[in-house]
C-alpha atoms as a PDB file:
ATOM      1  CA  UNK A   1      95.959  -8.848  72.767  1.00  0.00           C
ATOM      2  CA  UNK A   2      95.365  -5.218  72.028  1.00  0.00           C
ATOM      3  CA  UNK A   3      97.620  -2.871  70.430  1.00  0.00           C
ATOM      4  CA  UNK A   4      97.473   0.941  71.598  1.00  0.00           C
ATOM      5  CA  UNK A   5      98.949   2.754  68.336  1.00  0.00           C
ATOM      6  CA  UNK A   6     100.180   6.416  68.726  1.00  0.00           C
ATOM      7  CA  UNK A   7     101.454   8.168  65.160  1.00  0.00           C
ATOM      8  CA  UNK A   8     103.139  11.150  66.187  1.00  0.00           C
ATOM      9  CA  UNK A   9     104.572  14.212  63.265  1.00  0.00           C
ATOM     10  CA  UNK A  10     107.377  16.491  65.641  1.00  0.00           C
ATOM     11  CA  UNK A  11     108.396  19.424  63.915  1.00  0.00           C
ATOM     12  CA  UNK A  12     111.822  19.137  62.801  1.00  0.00           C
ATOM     13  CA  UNK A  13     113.103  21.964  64.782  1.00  0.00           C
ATOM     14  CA  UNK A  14     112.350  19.731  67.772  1.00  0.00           C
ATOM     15  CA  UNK A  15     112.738  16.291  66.505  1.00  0.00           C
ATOM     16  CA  UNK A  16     115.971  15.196  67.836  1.00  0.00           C
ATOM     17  CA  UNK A  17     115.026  16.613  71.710  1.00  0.00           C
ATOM     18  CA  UNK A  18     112.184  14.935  71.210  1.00  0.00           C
ATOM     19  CA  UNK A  19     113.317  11.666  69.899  1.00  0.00           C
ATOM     20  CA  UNK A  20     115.641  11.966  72.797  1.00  0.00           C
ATOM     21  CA  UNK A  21     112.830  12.477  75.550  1.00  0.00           C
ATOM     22  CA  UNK A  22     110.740   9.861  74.251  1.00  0.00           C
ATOM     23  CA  UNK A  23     113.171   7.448  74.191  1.00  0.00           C
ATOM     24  CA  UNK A  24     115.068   8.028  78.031  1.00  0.00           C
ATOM     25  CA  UNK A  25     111.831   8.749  79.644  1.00  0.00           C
ATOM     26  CA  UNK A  26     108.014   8.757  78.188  1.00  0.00           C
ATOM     27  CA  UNK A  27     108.256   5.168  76.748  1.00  0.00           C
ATOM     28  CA  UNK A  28     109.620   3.885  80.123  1.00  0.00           C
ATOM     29  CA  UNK A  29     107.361   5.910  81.933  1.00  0.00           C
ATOM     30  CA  UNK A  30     104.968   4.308  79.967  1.00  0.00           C
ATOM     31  CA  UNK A  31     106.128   0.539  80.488  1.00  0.00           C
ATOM     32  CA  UNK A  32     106.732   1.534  83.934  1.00  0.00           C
ATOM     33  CA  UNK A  33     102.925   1.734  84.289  1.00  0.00           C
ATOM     34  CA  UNK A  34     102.890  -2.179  84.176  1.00  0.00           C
ATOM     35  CA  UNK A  35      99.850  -2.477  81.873  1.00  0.00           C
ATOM     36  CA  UNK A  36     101.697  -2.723  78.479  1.00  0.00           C
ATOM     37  CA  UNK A  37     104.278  -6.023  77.920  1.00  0.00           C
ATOM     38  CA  UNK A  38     105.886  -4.504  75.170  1.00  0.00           C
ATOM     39  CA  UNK A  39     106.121  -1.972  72.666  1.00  0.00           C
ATOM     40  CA  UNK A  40     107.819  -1.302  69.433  1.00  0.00           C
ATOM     41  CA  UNK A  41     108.950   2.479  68.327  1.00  0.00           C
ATOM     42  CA  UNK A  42     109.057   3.085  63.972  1.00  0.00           C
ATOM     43  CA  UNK A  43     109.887   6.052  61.935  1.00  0.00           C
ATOM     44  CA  UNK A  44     107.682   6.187  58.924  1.00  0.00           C
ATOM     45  CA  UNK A  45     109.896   6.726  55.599  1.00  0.00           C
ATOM     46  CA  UNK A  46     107.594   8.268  53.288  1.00  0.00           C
ATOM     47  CA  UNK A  47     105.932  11.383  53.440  1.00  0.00           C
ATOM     48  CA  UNK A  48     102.944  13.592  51.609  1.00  0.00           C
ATOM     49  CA  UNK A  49     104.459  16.011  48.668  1.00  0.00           C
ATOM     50  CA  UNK A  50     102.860  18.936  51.050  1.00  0.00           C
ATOM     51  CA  UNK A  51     104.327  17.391  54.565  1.00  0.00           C
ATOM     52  CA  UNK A  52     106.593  18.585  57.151  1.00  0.00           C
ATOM     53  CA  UNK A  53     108.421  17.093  60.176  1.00  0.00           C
ATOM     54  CA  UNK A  54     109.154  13.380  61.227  1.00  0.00           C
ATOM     55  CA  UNK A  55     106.430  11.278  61.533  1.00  0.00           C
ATOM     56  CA  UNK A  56     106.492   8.331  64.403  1.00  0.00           C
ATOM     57  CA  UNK A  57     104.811   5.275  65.172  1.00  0.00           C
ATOM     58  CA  UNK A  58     104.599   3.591  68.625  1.00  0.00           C
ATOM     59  CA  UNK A  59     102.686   0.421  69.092  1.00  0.00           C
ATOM     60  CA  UNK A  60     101.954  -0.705  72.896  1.00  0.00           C
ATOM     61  CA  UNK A  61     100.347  -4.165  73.391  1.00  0.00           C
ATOM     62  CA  UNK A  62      98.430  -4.947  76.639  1.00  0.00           C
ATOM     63  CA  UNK A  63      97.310  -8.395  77.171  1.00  0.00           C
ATOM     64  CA  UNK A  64      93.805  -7.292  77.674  1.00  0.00           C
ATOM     65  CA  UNK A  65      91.201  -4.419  77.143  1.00  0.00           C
ATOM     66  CA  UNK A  66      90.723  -3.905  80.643  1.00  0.00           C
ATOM     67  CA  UNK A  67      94.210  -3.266  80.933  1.00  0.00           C
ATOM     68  CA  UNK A  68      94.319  -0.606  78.204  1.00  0.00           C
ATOM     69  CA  UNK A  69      90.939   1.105  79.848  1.00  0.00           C
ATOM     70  CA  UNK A  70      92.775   0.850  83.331  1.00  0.00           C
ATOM     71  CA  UNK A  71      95.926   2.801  81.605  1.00  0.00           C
ATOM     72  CA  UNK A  72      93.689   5.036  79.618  1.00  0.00           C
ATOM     73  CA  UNK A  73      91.736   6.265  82.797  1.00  0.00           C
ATOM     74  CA  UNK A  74      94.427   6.629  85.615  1.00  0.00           C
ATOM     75  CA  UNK A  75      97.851   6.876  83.565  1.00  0.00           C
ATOM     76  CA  UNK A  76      97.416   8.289  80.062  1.00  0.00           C
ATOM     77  CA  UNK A  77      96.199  11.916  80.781  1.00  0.00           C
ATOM     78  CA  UNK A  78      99.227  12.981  83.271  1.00  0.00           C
ATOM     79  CA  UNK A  79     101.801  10.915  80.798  1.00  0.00           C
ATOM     80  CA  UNK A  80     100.143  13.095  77.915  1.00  0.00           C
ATOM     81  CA  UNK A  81     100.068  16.000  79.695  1.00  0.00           C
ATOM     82  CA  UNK A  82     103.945  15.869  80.090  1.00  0.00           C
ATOM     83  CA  UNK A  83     104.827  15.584  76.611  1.00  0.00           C
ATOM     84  CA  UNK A  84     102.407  18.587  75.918  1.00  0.00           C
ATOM     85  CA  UNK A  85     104.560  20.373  78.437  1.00  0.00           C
ATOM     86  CA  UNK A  86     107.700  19.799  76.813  1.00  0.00           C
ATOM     87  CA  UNK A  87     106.303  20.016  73.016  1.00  0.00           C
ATOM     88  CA  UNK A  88     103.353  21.437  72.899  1.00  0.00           C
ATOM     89  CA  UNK A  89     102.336  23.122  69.538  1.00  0.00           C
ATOM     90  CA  UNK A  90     105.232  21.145  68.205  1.00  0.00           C
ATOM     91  CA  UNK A  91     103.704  17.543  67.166  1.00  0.00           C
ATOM     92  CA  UNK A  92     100.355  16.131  66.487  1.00  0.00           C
ATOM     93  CA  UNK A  93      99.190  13.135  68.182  1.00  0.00           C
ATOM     94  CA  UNK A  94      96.503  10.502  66.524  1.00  0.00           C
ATOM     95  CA  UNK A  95      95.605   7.678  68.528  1.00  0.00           C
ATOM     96  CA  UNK A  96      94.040   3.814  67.473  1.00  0.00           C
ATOM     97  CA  UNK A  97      93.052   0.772  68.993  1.00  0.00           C
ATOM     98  CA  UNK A  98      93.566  -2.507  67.842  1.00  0.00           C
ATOM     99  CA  UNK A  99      93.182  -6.319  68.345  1.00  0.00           C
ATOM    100  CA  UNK A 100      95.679  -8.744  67.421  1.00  0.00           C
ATOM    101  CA  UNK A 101      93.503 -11.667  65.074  1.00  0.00           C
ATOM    102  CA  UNK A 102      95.755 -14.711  64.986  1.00  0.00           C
END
């Protein structure tokens, strides 16, 4: 399985709206895609001395790494470019890749 990990930081200013948005419609827009089975949203609860905003974590597993690639090349740029729409200048976005080792 692979795990597509997105840590987000959302100014505060915008943090509930966004919360909001991600929650009623990117994440199932997301799911809706049909390559991810599940997903699981976290807040991280500590932060650097010299750090602002709310800092998210959003794990998305796809049973395969074609899957992911299939996502990443005809799903992932217009799903990004909506949340830049809505927040952009406003967050900052860091994106992994993992596999699950069992």
């Amino acid at each position: 399985m692979i795990i597509y990990n997105v840590t987000i930081n959302v100014e505060d200013d915008v943090h509930e709206q966004w919360l909001s948005w991600m929650k009623q419609m990117h994440i199932p827009d997301v799911m809706r895609t049909g390559f991810f089975t599940e997903y699981k949203m976290a807040k991280l609860l500590t932060r650097q001395p010299d750090e602002t905003g709310a800092t998210y974590v959003i794990q998305y597993t796809a049973k395969s790494m074609a899957d992911y690639e299939t996502y990443q090349r005809d799903c992932a740029p217009a799903l990004q470019a909506e949340t830049k729409k809505f927040f952009d200048g406003k967050f900052v976005a860091f994106r992994s890749l993992m596999e699950v080792v069992e």
